[in-house]
Protein backbone atom coordinates (compact mmCIF):
# COMPACT_ATOMS: atom_id res chain seq x y z
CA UNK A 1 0.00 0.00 0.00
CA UNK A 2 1.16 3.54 -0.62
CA UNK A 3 2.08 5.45 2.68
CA UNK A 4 0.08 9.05 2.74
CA UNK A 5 3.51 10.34 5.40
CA UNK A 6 6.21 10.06 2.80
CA UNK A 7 6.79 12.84 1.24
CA UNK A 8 8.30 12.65 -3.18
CA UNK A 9 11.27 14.02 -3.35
CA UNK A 10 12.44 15.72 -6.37
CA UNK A 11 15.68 15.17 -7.87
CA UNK A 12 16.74 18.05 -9.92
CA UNK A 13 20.29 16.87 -10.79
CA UNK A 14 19.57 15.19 -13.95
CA UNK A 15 17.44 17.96 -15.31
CA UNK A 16 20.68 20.32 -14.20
CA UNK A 17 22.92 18.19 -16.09
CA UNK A 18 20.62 17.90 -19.20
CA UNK A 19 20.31 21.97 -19.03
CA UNK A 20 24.06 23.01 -18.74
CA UNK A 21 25.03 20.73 -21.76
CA UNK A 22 22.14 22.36 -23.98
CA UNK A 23 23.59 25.89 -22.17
CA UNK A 24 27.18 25.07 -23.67
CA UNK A 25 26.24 23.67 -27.06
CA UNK A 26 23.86 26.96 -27.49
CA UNK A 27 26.67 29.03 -26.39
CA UNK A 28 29.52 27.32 -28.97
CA UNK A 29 27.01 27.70 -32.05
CA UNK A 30 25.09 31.10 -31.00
CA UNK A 31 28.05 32.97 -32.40
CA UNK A 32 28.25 31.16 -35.97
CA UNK A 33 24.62 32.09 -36.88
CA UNK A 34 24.73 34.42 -39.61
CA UNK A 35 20.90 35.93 -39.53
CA UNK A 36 19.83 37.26 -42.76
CA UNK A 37 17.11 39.18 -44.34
CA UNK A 38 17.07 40.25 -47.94
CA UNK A 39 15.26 43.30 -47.98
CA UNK A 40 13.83 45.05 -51.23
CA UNK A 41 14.81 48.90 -51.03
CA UNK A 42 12.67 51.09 -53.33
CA UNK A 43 13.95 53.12 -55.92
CA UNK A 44 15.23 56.59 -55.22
CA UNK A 45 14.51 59.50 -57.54
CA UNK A 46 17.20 59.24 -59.79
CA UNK A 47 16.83 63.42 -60.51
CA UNK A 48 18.22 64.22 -57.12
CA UNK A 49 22.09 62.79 -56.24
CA UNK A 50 23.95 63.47 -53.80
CA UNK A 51 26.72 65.18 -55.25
CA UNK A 52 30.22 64.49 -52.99
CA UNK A 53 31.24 68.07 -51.20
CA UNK A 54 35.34 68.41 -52.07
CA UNK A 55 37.49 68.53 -48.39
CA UNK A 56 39.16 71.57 -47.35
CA UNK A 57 43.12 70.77 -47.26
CA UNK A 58 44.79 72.81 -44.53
CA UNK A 59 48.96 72.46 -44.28
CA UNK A 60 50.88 73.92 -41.58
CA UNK A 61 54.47 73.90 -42.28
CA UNK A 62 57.48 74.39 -39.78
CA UNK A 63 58.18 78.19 -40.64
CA UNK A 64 54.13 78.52 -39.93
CA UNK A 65 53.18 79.47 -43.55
CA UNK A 66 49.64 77.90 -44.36
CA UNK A 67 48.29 76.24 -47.29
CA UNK A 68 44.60 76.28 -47.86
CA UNK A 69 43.85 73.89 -51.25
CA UNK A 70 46.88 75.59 -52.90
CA UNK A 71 46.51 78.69 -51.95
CA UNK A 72 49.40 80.91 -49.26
CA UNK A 73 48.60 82.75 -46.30
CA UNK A 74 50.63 83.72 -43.20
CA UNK A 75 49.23 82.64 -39.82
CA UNK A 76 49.33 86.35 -38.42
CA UNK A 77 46.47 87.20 -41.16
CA UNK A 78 44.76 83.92 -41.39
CA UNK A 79 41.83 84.33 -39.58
CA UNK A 80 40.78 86.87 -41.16
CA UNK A 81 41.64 85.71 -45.38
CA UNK A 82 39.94 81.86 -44.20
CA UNK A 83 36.92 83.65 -43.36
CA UNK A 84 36.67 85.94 -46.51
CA UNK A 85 38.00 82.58 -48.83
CA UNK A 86 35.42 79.91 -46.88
CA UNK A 87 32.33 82.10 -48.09
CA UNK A 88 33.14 80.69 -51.55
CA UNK A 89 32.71 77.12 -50.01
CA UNK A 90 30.34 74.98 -48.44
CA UNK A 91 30.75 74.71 -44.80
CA UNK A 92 29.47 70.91 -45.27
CA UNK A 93 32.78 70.37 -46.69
CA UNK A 94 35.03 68.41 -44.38
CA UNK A 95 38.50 70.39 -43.48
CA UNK A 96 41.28 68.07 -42.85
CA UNK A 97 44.29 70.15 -40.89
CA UNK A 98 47.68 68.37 -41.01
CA UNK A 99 50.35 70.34 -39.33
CA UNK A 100 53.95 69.84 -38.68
CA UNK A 101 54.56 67.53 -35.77
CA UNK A 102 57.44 70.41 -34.24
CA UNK A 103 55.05 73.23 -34.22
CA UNK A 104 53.79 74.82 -31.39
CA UNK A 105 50.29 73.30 -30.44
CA UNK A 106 48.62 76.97 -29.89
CA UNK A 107 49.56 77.46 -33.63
CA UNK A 108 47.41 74.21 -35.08
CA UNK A 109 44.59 75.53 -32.17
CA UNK A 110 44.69 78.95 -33.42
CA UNK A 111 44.23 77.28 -37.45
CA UNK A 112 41.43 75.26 -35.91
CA UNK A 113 39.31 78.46 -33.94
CA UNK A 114 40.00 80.15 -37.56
CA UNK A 115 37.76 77.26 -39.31
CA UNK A 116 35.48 76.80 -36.41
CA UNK A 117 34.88 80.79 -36.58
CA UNK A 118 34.21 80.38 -40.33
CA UNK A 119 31.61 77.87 -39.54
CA UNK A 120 32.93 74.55 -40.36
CA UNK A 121 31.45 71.73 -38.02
CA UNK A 122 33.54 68.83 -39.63
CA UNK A 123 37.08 68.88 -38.73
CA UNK A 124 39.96 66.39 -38.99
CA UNK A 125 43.37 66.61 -37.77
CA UNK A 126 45.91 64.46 -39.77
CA UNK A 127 48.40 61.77 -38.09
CA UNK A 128 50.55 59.58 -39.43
CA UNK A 129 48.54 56.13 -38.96
């Protein structure tokens, strides 16, 4: 006859053991699932493109003469020439700014407050990578 005292137990090892090695195969092939969707984009108007904005070149040599896309200027009367030359351009443009690496850093910051005042919002500074 069945006893109405003794209480089931419940062994939960098995089920532990049978859940940690679905855990660790999950976990080795999760990463190697490549998901994708192929999606059909619609078709843009073809009469507007995007037409790519030229950079802004800025060169600082050692003897602090500046180079703006081929053109001279002397850093004591730059500020004032960048802002009259960048109303030609469009202050999308990005301005990349490679300097000398021996030249003062208030002299690259002073190049870069000139563009900033000019109302460029995209600047780079160049390194050697």
């Amino acid at each position: 006859m069945y006893d109405w005292d003794d209480k089931p137990e419940l062994n939960i090892t098995p089920l532990v053991d049978v859940m940690l090695v679905l855990l660790a195969i999950l976990m080795v092939i999760a990463p190697n699932i490549i998901y994708e969707e192929n999606i059909k984009l619609p078709q843009g108007s073809i009469s507007k493109q995007l037409a790519e904005i030229p950079p802004v070149h800025i060169t600082i040599d050692k003897a602090k003469s500046i180079q703006v896309n081929k053109e001279n200027y002397q850093l004591n009367a730059f500020m004032d020439n960048f802002t009259l030359y960048a109303k030609d351009l469009d202050l999308k443009a990005t301005v990349l700014i490679s300097a000398d690496r021996t030249l003062d850093y208030g002299v690259v910051m002073s190049v870069l407050a000139a563009v900033k005042q000019a109302g460029f919002t995209d600047v780079s500074l160049a390194t050697n990578g």
